[in-house]
Protein backbone atom coordinates (compact mmCIF):
# COMPACT_ATOMS: atom_id res chain seq x y z
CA UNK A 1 -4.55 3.48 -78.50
CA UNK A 2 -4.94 4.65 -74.85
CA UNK A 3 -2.17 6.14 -72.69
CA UNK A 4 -1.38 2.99 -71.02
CA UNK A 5 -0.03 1.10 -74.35
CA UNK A 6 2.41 4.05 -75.01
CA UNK A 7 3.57 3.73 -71.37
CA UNK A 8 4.47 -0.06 -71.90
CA UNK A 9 5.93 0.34 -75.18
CA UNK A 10 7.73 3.39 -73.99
CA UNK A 11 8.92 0.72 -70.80
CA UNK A 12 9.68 -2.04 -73.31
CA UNK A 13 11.43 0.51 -76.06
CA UNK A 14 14.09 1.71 -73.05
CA UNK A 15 15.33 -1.61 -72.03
CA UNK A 16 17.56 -3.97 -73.96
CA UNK A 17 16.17 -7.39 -73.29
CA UNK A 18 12.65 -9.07 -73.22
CA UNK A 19 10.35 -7.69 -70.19
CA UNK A 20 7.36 -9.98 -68.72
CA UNK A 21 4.18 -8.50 -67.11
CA UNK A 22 5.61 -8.39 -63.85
CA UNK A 23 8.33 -6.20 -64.69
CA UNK A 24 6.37 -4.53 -66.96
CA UNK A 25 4.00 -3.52 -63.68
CA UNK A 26 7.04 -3.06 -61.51
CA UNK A 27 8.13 -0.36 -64.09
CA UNK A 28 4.81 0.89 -64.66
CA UNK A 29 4.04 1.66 -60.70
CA UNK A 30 6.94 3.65 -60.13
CA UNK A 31 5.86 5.64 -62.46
CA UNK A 32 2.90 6.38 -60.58
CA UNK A 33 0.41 4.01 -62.50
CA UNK A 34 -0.57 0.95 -60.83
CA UNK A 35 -1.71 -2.28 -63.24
CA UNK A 36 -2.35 -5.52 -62.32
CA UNK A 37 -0.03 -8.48 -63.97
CA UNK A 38 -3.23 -9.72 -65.52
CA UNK A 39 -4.42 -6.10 -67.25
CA UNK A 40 -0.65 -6.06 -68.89
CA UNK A 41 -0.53 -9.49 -70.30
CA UNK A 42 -3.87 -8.14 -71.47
CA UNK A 43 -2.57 -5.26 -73.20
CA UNK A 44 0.08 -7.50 -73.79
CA UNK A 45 -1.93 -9.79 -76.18
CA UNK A 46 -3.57 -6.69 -77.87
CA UNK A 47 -0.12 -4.99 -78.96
CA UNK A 48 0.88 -8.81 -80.23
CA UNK A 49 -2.13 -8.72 -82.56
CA UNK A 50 -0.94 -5.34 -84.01
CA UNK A 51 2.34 -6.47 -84.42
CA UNK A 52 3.51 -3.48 -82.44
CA UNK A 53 5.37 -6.20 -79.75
CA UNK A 54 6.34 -10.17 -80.02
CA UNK A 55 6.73 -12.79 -77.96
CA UNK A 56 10.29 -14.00 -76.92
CA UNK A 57 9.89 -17.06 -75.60
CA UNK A 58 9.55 -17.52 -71.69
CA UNK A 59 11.72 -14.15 -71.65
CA UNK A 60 8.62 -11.96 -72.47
CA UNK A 61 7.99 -9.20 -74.77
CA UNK A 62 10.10 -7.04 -76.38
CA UNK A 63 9.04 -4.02 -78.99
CA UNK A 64 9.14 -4.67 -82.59
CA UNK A 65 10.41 -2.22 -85.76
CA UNK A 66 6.46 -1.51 -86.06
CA UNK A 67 6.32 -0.76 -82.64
CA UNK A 68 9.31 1.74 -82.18
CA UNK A 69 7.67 3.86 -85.49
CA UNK A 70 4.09 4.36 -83.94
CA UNK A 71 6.06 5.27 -80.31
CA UNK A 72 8.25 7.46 -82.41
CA UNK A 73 5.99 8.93 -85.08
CA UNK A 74 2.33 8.33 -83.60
CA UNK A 75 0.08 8.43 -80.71
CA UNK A 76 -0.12 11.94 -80.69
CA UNK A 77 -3.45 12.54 -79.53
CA UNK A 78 -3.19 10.28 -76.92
CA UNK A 79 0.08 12.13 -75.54
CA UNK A 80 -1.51 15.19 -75.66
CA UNK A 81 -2.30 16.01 -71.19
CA UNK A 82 0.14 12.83 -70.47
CA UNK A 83 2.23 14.90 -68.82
CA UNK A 84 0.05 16.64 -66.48
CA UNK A 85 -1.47 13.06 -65.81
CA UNK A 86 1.46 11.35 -64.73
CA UNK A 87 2.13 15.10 -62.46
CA UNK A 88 -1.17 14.75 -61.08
CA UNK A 89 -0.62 10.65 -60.36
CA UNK A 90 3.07 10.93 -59.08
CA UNK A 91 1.46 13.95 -56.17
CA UNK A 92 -1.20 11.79 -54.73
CA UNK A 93 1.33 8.87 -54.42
CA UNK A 94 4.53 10.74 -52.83
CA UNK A 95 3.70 11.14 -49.07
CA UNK A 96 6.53 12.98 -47.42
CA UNK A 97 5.57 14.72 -44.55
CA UNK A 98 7.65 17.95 -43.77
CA UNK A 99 7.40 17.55 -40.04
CA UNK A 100 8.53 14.55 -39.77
CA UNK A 101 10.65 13.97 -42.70
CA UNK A 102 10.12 10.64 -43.69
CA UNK A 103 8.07 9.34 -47.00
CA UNK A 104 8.34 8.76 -50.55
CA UNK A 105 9.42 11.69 -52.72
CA UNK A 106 10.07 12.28 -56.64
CA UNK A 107 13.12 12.07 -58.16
CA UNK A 108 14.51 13.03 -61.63
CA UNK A 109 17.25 10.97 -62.89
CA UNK A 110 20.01 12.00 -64.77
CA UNK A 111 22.86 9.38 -65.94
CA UNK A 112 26.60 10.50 -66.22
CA UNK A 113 29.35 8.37 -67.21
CA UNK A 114 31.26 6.62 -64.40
CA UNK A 115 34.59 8.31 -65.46
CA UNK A 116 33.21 11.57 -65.39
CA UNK A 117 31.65 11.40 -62.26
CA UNK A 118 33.87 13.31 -60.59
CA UNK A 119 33.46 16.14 -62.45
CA UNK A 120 29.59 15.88 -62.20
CA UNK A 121 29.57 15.88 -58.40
CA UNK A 122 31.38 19.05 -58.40
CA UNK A 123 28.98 20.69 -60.16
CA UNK A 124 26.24 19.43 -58.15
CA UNK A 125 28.19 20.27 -54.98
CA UNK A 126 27.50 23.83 -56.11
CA UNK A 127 24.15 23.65 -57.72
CA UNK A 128 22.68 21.75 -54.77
CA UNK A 129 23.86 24.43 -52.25
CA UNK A 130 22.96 27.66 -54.47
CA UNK A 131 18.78 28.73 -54.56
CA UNK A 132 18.13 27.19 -57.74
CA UNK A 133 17.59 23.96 -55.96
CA UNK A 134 15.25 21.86 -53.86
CA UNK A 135 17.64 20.12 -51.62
CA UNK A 136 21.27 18.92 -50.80
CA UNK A 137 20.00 15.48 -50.82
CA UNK A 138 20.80 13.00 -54.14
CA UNK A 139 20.80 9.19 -54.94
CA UNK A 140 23.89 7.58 -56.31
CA UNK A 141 23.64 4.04 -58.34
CA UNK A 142 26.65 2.85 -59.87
CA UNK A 143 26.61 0.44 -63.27
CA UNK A 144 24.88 -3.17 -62.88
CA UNK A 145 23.06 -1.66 -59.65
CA UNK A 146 19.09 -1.08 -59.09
CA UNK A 147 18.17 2.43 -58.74
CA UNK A 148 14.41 2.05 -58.17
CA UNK A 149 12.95 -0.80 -60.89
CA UNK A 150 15.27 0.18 -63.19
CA UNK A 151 19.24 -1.35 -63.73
CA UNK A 152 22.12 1.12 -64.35
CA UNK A 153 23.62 0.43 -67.64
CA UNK A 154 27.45 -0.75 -67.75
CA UNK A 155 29.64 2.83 -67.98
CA UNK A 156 26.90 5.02 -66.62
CA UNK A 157 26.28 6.25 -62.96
CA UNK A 158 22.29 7.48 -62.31
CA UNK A 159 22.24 10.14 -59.77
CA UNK A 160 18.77 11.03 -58.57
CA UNK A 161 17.75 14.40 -57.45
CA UNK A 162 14.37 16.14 -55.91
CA UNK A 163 11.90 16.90 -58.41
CA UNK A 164 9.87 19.92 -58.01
CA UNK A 165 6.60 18.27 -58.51
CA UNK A 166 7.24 16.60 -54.51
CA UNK A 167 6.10 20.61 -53.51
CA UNK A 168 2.60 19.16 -55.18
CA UNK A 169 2.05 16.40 -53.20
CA UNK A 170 3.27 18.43 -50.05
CA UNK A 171 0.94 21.21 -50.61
CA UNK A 172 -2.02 18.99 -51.32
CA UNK A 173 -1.62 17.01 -48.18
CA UNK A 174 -1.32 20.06 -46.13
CA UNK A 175 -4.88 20.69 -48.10
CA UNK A 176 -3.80 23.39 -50.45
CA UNK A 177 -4.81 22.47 -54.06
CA UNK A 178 -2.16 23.25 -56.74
CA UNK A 179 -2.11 23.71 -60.26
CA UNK A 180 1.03 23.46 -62.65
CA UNK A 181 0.84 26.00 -65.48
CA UNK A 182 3.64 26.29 -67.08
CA UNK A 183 7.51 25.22 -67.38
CA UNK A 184 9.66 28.56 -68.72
CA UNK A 185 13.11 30.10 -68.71
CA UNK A 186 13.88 32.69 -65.85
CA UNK A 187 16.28 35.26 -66.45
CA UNK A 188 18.57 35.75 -63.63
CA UNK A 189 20.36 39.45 -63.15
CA UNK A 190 22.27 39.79 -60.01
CA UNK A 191 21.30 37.10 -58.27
CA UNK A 192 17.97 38.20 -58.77
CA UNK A 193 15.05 36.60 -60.52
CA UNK A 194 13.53 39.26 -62.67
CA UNK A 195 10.98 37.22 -64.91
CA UNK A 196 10.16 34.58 -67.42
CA UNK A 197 11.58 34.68 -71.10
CA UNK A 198 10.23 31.92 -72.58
CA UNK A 199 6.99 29.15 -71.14
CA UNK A 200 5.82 26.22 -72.48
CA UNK A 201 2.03 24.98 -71.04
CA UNK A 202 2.18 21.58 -69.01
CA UNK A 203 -1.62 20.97 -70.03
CA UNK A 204 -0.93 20.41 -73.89
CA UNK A 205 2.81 19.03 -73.52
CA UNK A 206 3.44 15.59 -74.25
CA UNK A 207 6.99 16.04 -72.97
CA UNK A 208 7.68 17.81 -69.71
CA UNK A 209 8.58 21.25 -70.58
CA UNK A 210 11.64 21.99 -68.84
CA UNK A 211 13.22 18.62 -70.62
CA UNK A 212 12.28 20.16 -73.54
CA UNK A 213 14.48 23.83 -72.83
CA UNK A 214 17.23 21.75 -71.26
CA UNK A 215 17.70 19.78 -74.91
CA UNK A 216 17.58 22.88 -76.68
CA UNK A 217 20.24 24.48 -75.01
CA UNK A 218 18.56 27.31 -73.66
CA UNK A 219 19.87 27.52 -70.19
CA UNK A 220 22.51 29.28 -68.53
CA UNK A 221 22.56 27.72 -65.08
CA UNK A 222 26.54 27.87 -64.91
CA UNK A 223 26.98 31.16 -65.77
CA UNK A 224 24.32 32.06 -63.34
CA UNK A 225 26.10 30.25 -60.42
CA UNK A 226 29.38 31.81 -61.59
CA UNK A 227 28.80 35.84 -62.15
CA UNK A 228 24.73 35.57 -60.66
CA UNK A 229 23.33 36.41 -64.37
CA UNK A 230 22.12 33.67 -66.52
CA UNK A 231 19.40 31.69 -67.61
CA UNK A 232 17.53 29.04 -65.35
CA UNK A 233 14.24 26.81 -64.82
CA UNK A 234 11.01 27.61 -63.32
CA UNK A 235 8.06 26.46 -62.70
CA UNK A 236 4.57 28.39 -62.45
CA UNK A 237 2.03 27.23 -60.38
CA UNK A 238 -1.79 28.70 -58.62
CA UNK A 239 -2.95 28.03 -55.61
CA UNK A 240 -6.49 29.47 -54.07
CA UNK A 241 -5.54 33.35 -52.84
CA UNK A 242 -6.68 31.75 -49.19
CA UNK A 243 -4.00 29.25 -49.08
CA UNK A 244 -1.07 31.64 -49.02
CA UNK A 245 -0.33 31.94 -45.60
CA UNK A 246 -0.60 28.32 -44.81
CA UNK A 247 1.76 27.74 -47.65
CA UNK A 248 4.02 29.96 -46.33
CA UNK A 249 4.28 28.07 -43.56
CA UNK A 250 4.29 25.15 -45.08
CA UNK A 251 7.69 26.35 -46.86
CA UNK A 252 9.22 27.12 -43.37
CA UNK A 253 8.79 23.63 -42.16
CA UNK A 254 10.60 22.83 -45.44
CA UNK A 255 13.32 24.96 -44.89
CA UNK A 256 13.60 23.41 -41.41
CA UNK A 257 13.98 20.24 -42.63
CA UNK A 258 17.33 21.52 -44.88
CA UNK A 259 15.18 22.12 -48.67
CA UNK A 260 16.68 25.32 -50.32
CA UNK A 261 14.01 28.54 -50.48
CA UNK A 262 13.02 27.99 -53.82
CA UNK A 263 9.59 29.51 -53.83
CA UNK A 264 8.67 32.46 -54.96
CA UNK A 265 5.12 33.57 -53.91
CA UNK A 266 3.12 35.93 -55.93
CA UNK A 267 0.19 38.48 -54.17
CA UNK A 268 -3.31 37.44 -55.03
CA UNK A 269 -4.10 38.11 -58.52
CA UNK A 270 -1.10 39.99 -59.18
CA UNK A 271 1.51 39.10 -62.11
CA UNK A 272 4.55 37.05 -61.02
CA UNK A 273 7.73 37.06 -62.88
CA UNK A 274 5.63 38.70 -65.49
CA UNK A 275 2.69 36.11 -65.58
CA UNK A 276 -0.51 36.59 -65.27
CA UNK A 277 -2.46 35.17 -62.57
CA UNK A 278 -6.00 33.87 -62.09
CA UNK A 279 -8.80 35.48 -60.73
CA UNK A 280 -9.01 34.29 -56.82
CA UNK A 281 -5.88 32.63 -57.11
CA UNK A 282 -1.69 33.74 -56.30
CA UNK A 283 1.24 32.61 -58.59
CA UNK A 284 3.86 30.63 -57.32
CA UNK A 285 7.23 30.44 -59.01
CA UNK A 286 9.46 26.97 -58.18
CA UNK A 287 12.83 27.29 -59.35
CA UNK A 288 14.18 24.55 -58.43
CA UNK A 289 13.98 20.87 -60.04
CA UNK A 290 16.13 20.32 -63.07
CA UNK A 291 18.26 22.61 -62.79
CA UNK A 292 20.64 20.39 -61.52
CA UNK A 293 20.17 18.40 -64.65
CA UNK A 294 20.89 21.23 -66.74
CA UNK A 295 24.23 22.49 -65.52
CA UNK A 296 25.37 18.75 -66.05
CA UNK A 297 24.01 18.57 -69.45
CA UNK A 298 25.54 22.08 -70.20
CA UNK A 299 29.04 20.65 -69.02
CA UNK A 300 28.60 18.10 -71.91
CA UNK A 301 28.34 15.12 -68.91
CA UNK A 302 24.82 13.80 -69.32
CA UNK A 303 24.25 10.88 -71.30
CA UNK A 304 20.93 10.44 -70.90
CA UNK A 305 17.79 12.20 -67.97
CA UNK A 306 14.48 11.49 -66.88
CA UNK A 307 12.41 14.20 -65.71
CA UNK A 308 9.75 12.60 -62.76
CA UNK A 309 11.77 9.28 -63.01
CA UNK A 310 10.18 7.34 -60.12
CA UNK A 311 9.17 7.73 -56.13
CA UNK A 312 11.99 7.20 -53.94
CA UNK A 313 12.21 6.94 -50.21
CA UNK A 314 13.55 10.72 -48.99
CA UNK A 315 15.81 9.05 -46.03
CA UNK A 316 17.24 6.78 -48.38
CA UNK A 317 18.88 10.07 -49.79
CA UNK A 318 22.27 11.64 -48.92
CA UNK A 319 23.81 15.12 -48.94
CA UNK A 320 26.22 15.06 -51.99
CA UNK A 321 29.02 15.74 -49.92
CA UNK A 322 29.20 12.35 -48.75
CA UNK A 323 29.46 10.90 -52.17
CA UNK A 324 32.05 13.34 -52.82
CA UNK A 325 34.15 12.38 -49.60
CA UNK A 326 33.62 8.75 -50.75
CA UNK A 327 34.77 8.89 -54.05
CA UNK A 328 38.39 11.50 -52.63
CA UNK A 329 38.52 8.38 -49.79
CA UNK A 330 38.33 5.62 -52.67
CA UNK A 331 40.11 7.23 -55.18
CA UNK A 332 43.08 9.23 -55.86
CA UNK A 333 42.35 12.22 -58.07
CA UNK A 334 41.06 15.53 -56.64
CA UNK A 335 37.27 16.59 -57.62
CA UNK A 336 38.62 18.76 -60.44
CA UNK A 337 38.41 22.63 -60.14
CA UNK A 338 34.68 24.36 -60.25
CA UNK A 339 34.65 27.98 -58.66
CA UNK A 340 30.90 29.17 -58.51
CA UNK A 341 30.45 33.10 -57.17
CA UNK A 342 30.92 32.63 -53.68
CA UNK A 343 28.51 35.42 -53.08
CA UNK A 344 25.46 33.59 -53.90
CA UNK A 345 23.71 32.51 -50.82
CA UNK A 346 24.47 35.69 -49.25
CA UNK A 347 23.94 38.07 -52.50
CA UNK A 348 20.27 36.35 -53.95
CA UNK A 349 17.20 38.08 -53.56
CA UNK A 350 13.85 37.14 -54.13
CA UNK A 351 11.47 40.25 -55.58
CA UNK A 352 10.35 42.87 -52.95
CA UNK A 353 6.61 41.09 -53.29
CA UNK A 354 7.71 38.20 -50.78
């Protein structure tokens, strides 16, 4: 079994109803792979044979018992580097350009339940305007609506938010080659990042690492944002020692264009955040991402997140704030109470090697 039969019996597995090769593509291409109708119906055939999916009439396929046990319990060699594939295929197809502003970025999904939704926007009113994120800017679908390929579930809202990995594509366009190392835990002191406590390696994960911490509970992102000590995500990443100042500036045009300063950038072949760094090469640290994902799922609100969900159109994207002055406009309650240190834009500092 190749990577592309777990990805459509991973697509089939998450819905509720029969899916035909079409949909099957759709679903497929916004996750960065692109298949023809005719190459799924051929996989198609193949699962049929091992009994792994059936035919439902005109409705299409759906995933049988069989198949749910080898997605579950198999396929482990083949999910070994997925991750890091589907980083490396989601890069080259996001195109926003920071100058401009306009193209297609990467967005993690997280789903909340509609009647909490209050609650989860004022966290993210906080998290979104603190360091620890990439931008301001979310998606908001509501139940029975499209967000992307995929429907919203009755009871559940799906807010979208930047994904780190869009710094990828940026960089490589701008003709700086990346690499992603490793997803970790960054201790927070003072509003100060002061190094890594835990890493997992994206080259042998089969699930994106910083899902992986967020599950196990092993983040502190609202304590950080209310005394400035905690527990957040980072990324680590290596680009050539040459590149540095022209990613520099490509982080200014960022920053210009209203994304949070996120970056942390290493010296060449020095440590960063305690991590060694290649020969020739100079660490940077991303800490934004899913950290907006992981205050919500430490306030008990998520119900279910993605981690490099789909592409999404950046100027189809709005600052939270107007969601929240929607939702006080169409409904009664207050946005209940969330007080985060009010000294943390002005108090954070990255590490004298900036």
């Amino acid at each position: 079994m190749n990577r592309l039969v777990l990805l459509i019996l991973t697509a089939l597995n998450s819905e509720n109803k029969p899916l035909n090769s079409k949909e099957l593509a759709m679903r497929l291409s916004s996750q960065g792979v692109d298949l023809s109708e005719r190459t799924v119906r051929y996989y198609l055939k193949k699962l049929d044979a091992d009994g792994l999916t059936e035919v439902c009439a005109k409705k299409g396929r759906k995933i049988t018992v069989k198949g749910r046990q080898e997605l579950n319990q198999g396929f482990v060699s083949e999910r070994v580097g997925f991750i890091i594939n589907k980083i490396n295929n989601l890069a080259f197809l996001a195109d926003f350009h920071p100058e401009t502003g306009r193209g297609k970025v990467i967005l993690n999904t997280t789903y909340v339940a509609e009647d909490r939704l209050d609650e989860a926007l004022a966290i993210l009113q906080s998290i979104l305007h603190s360091p620890y994120a990439m931008s301001d800017r979310i998606m908001l679908v509501r139940s029975g609506e499209q967000l992307g390929d995929y429907l919203v579930p009755d009871g559940l809202a799906a807010i979208g938010t930047l994904c780190s990995i869009t710094l990828n594509s940026i960089l490589l366009r701008s003709g700086i080659p990346v690499a992603t190392k490793f997803g970790g835990i960054v201790e927070i002191q003072n509003n100060r990042p002061v190094g890594f406590s835990s890493v997992i390696s994206y080259e042998g994960s089969s699930v994106p690492p910083l899902e992986i911490l967020i599950k196990g509970k092993m983040t502190d992102v609202l304590g950080v944002l209310d005394r400035g000590t905690g527990k957040i995500l980072g990324s680590f990443r290596e680009i050539p020692a040459d590149s540095l100042g022209d990613a520099k500036k490509v982080n200014e045009k960022l920053k210009k264009m209203g994304f949070r300063s996120c970056i942390l950038f290493g010296q060449p072949g020095e440590p960063l955040l305690g991590l060694p760094v290649t020969d020739g090469k100079v660490g940077l640290v991303v800490i934004g991402g899913l950290n907006p994902s992981a205050a919500l799922e430490e306030a008990g609100l998520v119900a279910d997140s993605h981690a490099l969900a789909m592409l999404h159109d950046y100027v189809a994207m709005s600052p939270v704030e107007i969601f929240v002055r929607k939702k006080a406009f169409t409904r009664s309650p207050a946005l209940p109470e969330y007080s985060p240190s009010r000294e943390i834009s002005q108090n954070f500092a990255y590490p004298p090697i900036l």
